[in-house]
PDB file of N, CA and C in Angstrom:
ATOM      1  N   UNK A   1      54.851 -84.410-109.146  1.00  0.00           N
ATOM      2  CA  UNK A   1      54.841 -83.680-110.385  1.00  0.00           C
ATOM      3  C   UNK A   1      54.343 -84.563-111.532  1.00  0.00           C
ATOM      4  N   UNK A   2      54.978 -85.716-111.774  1.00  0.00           N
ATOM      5  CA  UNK A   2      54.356 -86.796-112.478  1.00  0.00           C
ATOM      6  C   UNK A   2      53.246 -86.881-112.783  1.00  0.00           C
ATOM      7  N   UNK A   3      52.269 -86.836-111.370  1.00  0.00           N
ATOM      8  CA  UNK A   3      51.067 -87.945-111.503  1.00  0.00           C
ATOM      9  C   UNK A   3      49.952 -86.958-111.652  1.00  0.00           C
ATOM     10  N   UNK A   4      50.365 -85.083-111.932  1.00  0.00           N
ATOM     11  CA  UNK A   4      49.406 -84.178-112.220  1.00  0.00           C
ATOM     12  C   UNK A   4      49.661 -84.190-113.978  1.00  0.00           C
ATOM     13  N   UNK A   5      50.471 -85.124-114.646  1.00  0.00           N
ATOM     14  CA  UNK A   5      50.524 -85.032-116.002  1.00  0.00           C
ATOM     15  C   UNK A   5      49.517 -86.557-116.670  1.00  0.00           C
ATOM     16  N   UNK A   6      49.243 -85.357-118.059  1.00  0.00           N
ATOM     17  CA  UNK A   6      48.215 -86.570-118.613  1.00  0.00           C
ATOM     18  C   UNK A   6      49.143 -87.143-119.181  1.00  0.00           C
ATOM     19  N   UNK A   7      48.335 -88.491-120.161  1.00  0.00           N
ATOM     20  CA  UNK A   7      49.085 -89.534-120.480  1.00  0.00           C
ATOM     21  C   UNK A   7      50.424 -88.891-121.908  1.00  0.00           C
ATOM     22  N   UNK A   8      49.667 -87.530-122.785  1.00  0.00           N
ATOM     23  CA  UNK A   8      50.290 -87.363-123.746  1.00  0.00           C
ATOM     24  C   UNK A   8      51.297 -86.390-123.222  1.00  0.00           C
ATOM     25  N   UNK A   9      51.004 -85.379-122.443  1.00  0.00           N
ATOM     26  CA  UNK A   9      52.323 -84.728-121.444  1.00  0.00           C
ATOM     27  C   UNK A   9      53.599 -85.407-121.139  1.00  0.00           C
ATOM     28  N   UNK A  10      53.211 -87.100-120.185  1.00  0.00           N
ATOM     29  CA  UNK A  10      54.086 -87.953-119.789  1.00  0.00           C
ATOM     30  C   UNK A  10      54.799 -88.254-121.011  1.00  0.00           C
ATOM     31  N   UNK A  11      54.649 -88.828-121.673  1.00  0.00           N
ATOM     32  CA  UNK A  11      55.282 -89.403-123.564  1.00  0.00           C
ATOM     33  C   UNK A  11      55.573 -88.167-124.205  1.00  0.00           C
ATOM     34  N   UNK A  12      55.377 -86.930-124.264  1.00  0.00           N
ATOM     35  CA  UNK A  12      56.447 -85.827-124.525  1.00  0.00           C
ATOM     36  C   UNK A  12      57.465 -85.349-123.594  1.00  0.00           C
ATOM     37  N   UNK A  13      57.125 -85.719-122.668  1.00  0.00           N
ATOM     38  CA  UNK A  13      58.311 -85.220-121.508  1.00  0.00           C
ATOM     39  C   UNK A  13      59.095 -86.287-121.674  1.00  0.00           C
ATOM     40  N   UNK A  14      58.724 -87.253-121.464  1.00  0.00           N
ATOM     41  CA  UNK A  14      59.695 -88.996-121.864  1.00  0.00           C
ATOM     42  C   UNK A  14      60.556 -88.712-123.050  1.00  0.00           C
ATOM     43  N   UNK A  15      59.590 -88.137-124.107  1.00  0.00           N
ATOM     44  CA  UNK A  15      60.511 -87.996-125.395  1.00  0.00           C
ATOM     45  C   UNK A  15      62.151 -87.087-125.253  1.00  0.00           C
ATOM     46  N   UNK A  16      61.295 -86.087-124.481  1.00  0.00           N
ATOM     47  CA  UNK A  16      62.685 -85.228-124.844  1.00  0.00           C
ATOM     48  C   UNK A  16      63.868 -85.673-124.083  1.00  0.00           C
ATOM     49  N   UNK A  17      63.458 -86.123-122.756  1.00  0.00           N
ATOM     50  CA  UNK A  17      64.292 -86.489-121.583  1.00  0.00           C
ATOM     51  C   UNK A  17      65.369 -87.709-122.306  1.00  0.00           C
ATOM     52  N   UNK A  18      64.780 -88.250-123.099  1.00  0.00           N
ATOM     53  CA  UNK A  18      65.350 -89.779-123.959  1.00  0.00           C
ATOM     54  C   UNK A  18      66.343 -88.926-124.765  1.00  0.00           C
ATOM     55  N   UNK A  19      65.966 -87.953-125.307  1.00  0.00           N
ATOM     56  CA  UNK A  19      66.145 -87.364-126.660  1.00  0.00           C
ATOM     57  C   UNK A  19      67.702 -86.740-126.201  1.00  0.00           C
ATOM     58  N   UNK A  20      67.516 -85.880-124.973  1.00  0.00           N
ATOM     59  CA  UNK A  20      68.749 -85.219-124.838  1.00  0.00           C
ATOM     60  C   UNK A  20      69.509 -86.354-123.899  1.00  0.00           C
ATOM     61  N   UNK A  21      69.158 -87.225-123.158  1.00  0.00           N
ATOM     62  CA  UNK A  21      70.066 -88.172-122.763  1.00  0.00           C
ATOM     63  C   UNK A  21      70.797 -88.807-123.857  1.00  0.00           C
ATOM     64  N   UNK A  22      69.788 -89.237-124.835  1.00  0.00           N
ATOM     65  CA  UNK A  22      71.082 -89.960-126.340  1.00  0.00           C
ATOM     66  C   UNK A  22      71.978 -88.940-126.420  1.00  0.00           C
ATOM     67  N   UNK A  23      71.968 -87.868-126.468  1.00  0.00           N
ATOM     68  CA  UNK A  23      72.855 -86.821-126.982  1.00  0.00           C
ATOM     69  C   UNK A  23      73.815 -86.609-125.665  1.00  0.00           C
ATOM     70  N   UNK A  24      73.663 -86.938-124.728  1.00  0.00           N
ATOM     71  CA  UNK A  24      74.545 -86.526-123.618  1.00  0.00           C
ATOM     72  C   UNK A  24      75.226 -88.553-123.233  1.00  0.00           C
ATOM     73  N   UNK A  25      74.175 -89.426-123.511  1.00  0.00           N
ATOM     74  CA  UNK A  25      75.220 -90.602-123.625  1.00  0.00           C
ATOM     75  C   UNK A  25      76.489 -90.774-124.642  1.00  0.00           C
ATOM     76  N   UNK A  26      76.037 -90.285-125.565  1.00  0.00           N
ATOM     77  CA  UNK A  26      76.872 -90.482-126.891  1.00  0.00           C
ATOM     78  C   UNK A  26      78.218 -89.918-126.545  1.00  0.00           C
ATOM     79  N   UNK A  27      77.770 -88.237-125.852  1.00  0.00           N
ATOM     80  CA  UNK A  27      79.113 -88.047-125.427  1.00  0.00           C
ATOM     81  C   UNK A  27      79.922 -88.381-124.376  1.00  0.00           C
ATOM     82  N   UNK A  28      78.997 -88.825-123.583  1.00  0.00           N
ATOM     83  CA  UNK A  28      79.981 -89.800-122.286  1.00  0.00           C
ATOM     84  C   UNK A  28      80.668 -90.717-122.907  1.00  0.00           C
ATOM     85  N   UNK A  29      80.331 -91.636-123.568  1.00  0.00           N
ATOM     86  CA  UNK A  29      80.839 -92.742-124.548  1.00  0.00           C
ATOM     87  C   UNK A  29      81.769 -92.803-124.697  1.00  0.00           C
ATOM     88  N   UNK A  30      81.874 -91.169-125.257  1.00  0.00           N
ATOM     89  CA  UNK A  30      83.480 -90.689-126.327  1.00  0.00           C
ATOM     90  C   UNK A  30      83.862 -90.010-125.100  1.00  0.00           C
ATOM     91  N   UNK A  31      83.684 -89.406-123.873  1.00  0.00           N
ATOM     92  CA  UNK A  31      84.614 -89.058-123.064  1.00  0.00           C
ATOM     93  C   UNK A  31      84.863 -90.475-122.075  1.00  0.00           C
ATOM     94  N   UNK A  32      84.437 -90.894-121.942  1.00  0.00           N
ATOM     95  CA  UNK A  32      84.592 -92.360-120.767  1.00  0.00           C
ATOM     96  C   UNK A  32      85.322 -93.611-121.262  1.00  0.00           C
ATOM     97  N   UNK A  33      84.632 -93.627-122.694  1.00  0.00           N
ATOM     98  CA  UNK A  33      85.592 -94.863-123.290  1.00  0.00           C
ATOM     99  C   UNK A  33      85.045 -96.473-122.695  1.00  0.00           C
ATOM    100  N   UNK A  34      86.459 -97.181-122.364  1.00  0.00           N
ATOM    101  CA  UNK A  34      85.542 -98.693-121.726  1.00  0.00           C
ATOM    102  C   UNK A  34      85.172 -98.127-120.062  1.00  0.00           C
ATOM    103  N   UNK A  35      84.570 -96.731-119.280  1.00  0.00           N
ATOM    104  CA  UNK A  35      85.006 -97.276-118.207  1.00  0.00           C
ATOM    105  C   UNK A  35      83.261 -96.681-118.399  1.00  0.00           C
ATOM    106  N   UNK A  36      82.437 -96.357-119.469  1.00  0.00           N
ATOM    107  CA  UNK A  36      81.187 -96.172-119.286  1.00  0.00           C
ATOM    108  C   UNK A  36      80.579 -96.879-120.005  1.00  0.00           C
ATOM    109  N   UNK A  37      79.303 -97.256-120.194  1.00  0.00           N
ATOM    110  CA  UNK A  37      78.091 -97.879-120.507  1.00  0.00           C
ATOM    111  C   UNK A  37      77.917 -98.051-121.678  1.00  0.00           C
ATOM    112  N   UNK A  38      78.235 -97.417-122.921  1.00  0.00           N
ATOM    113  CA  UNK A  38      78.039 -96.848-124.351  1.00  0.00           C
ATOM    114  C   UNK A  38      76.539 -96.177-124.159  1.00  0.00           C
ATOM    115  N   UNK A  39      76.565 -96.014-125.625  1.00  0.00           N
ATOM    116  CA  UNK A  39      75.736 -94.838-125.846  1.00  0.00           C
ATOM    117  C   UNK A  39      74.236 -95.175-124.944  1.00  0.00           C
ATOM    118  N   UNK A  40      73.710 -96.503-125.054  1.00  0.00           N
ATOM    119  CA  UNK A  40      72.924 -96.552-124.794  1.00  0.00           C
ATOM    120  C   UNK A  40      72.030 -97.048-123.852  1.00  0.00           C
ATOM    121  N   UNK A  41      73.282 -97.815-122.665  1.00  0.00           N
ATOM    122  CA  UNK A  41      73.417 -97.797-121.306  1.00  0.00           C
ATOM    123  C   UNK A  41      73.550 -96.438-120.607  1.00  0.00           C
ATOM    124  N   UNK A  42      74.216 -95.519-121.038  1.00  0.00           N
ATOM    125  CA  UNK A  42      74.404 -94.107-120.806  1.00  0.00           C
ATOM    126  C   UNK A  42      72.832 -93.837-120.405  1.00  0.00           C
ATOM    127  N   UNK A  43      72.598 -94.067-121.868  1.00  0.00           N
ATOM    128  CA  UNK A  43      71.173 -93.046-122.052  1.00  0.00           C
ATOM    129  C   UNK A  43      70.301 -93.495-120.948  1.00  0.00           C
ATOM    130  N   UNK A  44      69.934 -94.715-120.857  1.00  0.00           N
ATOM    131  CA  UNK A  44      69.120 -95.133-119.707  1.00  0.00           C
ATOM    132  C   UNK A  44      69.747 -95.087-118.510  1.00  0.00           C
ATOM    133  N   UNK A  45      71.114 -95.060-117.920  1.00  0.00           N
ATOM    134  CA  UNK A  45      71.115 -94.176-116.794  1.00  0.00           C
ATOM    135  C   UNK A  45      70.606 -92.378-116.526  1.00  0.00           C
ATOM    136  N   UNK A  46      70.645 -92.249-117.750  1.00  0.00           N
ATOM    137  CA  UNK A  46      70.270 -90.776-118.115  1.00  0.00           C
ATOM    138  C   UNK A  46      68.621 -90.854-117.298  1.00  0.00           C
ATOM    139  N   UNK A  47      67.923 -91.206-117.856  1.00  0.00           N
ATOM    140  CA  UNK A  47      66.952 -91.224-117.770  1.00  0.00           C
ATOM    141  C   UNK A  47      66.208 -91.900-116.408  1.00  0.00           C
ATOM    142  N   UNK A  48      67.041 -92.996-116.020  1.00  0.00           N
ATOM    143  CA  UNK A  48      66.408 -93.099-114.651  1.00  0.00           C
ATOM    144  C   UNK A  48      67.189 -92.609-113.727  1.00  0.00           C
ATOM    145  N   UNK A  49      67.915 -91.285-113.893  1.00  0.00           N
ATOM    146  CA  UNK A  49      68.325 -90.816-112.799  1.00  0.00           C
ATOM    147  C   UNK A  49      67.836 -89.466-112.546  1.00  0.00           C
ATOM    148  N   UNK A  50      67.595 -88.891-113.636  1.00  0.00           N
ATOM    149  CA  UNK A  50      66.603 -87.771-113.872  1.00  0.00           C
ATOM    150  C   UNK A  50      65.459 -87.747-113.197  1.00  0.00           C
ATOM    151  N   UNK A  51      64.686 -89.148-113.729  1.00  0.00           N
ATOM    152  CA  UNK A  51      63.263 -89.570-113.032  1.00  0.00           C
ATOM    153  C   UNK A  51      63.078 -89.834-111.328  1.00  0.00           C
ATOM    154  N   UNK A  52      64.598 -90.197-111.398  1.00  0.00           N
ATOM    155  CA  UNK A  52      64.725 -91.124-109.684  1.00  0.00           C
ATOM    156  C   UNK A  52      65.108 -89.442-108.915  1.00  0.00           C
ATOM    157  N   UNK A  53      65.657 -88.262-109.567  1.00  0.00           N
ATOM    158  CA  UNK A  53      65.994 -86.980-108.695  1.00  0.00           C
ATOM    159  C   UNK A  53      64.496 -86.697-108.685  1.00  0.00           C
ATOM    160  N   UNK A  54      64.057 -86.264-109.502  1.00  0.00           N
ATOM    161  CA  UNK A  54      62.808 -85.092-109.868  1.00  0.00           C
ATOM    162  C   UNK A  54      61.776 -86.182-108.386  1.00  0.00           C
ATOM    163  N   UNK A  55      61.461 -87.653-108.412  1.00  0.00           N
ATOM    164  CA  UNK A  55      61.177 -87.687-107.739  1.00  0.00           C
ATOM    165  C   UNK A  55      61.261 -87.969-105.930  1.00  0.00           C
ATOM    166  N   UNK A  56      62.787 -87.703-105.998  1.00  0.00           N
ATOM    167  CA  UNK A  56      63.076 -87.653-104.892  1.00  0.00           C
ATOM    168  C   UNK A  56      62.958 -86.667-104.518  1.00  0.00           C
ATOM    169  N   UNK A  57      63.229 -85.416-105.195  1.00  0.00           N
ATOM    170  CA  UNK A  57      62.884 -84.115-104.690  1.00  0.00           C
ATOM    171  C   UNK A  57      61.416 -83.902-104.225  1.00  0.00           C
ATOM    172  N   UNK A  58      60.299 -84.700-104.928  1.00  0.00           N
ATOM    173  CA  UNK A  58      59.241 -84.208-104.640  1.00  0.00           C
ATOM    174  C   UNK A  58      58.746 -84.964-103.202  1.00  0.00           C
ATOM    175  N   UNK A  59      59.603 -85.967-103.058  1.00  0.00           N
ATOM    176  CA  UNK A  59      59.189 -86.577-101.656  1.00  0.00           C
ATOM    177  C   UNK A  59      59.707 -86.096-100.441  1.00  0.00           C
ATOM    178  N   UNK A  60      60.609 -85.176-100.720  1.00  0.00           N
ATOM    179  CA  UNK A  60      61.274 -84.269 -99.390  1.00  0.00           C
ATOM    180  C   UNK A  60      60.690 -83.220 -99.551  1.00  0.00           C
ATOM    181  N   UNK A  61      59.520 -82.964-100.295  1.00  0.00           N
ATOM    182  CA  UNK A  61      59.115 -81.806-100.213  1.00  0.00           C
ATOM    183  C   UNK A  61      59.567 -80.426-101.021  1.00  0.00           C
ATOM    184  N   UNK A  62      60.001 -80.524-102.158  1.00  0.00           N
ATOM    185  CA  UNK A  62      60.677 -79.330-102.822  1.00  0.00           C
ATOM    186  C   UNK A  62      59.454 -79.408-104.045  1.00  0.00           C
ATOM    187  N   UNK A  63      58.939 -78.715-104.157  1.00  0.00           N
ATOM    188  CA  UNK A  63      57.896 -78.161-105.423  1.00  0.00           C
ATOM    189  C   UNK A  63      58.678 -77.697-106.318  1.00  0.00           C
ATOM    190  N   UNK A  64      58.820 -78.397-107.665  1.00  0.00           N
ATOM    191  CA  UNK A  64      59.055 -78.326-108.780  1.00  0.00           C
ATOM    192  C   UNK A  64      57.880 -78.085-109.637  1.00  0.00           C
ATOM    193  N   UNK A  65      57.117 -76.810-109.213  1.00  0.00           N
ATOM    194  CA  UNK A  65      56.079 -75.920-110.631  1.00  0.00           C
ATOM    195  C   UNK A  65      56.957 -75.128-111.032  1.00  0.00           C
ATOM    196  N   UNK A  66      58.371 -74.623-111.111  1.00  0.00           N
ATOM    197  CA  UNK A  66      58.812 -74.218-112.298  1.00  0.00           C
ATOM    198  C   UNK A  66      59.707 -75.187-113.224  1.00  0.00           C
ATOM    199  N   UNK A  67      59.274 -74.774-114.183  1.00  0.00           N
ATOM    200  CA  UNK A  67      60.032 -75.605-115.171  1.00  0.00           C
ATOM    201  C   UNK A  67      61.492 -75.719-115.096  1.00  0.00           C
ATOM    202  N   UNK A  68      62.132 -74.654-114.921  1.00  0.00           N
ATOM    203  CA  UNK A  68      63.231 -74.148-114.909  1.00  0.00           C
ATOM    204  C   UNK A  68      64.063 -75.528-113.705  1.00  0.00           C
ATOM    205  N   UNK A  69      63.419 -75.049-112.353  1.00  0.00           N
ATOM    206  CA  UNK A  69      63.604 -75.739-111.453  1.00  0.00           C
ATOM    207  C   UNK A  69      63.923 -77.199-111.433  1.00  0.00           C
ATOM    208  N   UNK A  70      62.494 -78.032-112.093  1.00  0.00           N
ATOM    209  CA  UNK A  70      62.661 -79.217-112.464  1.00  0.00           C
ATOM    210  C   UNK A  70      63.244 -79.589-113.214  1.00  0.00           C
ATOM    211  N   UNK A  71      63.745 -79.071-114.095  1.00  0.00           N
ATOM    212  CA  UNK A  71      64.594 -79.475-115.454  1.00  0.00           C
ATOM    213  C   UNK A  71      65.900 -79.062-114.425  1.00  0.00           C
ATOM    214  N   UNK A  72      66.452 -78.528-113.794  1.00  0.00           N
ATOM    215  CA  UNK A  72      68.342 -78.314-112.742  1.00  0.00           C
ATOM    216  C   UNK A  72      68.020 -79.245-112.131  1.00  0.00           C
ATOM    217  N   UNK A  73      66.594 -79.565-111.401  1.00  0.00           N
ATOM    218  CA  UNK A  73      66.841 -80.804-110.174  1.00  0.00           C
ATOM    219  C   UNK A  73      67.390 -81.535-110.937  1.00  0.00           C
ATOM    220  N   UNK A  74      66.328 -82.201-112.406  1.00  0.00           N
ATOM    221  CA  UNK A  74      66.371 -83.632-113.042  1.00  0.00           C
ATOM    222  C   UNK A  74      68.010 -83.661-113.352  1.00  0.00           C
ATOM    223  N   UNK A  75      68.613 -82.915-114.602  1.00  0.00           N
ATOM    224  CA  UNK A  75      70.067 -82.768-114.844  1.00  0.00           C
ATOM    225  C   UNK A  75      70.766 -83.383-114.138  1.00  0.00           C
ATOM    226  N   UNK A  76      70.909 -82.588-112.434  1.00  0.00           N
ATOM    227  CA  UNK A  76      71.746 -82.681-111.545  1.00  0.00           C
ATOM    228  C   UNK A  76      71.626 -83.992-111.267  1.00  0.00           C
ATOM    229  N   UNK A  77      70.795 -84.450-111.192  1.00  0.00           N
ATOM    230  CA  UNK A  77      70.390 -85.807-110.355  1.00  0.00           C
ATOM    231  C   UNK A  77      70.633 -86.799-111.528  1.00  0.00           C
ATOM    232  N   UNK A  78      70.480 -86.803-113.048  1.00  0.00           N
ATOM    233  CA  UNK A  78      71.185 -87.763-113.501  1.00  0.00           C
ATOM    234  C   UNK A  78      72.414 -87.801-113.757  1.00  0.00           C
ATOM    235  N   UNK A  79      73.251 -86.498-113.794  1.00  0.00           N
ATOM    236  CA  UNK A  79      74.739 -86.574-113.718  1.00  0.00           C
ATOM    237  C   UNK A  79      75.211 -86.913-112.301  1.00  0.00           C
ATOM    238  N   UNK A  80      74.582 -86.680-111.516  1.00  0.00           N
ATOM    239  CA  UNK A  80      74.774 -86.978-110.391  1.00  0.00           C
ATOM    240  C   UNK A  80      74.876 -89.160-110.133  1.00  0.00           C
ATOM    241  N   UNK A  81      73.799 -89.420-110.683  1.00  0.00           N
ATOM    242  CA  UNK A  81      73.782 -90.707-110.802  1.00  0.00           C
ATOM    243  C   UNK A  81      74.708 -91.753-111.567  1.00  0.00           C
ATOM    244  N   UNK A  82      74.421 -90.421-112.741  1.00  0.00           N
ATOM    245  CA  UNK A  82      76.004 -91.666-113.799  1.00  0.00           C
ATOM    246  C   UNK A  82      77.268 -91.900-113.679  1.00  0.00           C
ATOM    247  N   UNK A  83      77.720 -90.142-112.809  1.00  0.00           N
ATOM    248  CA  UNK A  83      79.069 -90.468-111.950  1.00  0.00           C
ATOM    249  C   UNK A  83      78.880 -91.505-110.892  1.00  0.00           C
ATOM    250  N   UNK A  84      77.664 -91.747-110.070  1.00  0.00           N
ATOM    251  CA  UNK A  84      78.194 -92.477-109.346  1.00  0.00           C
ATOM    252  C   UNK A  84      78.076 -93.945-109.620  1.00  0.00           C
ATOM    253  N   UNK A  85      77.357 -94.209-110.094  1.00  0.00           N
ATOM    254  CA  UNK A  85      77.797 -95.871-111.304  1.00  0.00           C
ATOM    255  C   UNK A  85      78.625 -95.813-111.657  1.00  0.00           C
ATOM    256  N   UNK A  86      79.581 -94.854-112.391  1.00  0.00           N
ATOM    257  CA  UNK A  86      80.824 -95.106-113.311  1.00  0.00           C
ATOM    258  C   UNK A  86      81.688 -95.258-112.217  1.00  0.00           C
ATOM    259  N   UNK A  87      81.428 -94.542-110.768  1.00  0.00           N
ATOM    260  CA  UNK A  87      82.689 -94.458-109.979  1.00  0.00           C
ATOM    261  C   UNK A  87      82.878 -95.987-109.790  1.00  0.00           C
ATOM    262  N   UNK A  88      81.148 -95.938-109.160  1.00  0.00           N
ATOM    263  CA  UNK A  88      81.008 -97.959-108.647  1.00  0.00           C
ATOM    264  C   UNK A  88      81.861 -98.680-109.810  1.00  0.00           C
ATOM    265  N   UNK A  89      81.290 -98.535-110.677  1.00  0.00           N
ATOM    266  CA  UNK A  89      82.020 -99.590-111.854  1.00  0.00           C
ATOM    267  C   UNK A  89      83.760 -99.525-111.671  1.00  0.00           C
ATOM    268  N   UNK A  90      84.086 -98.308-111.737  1.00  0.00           N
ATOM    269  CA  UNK A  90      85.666 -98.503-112.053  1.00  0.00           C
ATOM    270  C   UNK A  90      86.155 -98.760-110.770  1.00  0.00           C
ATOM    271  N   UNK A  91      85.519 -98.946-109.311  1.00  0.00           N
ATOM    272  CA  UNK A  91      86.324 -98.808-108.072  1.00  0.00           C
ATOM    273  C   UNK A  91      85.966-101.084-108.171  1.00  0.00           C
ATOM    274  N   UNK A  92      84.707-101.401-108.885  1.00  0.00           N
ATOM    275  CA  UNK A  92      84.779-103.044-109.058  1.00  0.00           C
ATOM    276  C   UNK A  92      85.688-103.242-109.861  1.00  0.00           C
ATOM    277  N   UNK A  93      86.055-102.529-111.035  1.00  0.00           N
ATOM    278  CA  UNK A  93      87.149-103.245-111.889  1.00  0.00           C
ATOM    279  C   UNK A  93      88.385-102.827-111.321  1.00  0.00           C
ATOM    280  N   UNK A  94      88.734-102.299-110.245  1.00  0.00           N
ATOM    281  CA  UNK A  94      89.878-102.664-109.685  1.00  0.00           C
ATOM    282  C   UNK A  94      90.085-103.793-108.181  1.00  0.00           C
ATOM    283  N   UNK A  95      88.949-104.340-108.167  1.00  0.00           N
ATOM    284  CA  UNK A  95      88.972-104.924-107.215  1.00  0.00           C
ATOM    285  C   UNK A  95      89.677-107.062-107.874  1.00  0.00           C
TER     286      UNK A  95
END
């Protein structure tokens, strides 16, 4: 899906993906406290987990030409990711 976007497509899609991850780190922050990243460790798990679903999906073969589609894979796959860092993290700080 990526590599059919031009360079100014890629840097608006980047934008927003950044844009609503700040807004969804900020609130992990304030729901997680010390056991998450702050705002802006958040955000960049945000973002490379989004990037790391959308393209994992496309390597098993799931076509993401709807928008709709790719935007639930990406979501899923970075909430999917930040729980599982936060789990990693808090299952090391009890070790």
């Amino acid at each position: 899906m990526f590599l059919h976007l031009d360079t100014t497509e890629l840097l608006c899609t980047f934008a927003a993906i950044a844009a609503f991850g700040f807004l969804f780190g900020a609130v992990l922050d304030a729901i997680l406290k010390e056991s998450g990243f702050g705002p802006t460790g958040n955000t960049l798990l945000f973002i490379a987990g989004f990037f790391i679903a959308v393209l994992v999906a496309n390597k098993h073969g799931i076509a993401l030409n709807d928008l709709r589609l790719a935007t639930a894979c990406g979501l899923g796959g970075a909430f999917a990711f930040i729980s599982a860092v936060a789990l990693l993290k808090a299952g090391m700080a009890r070790l």
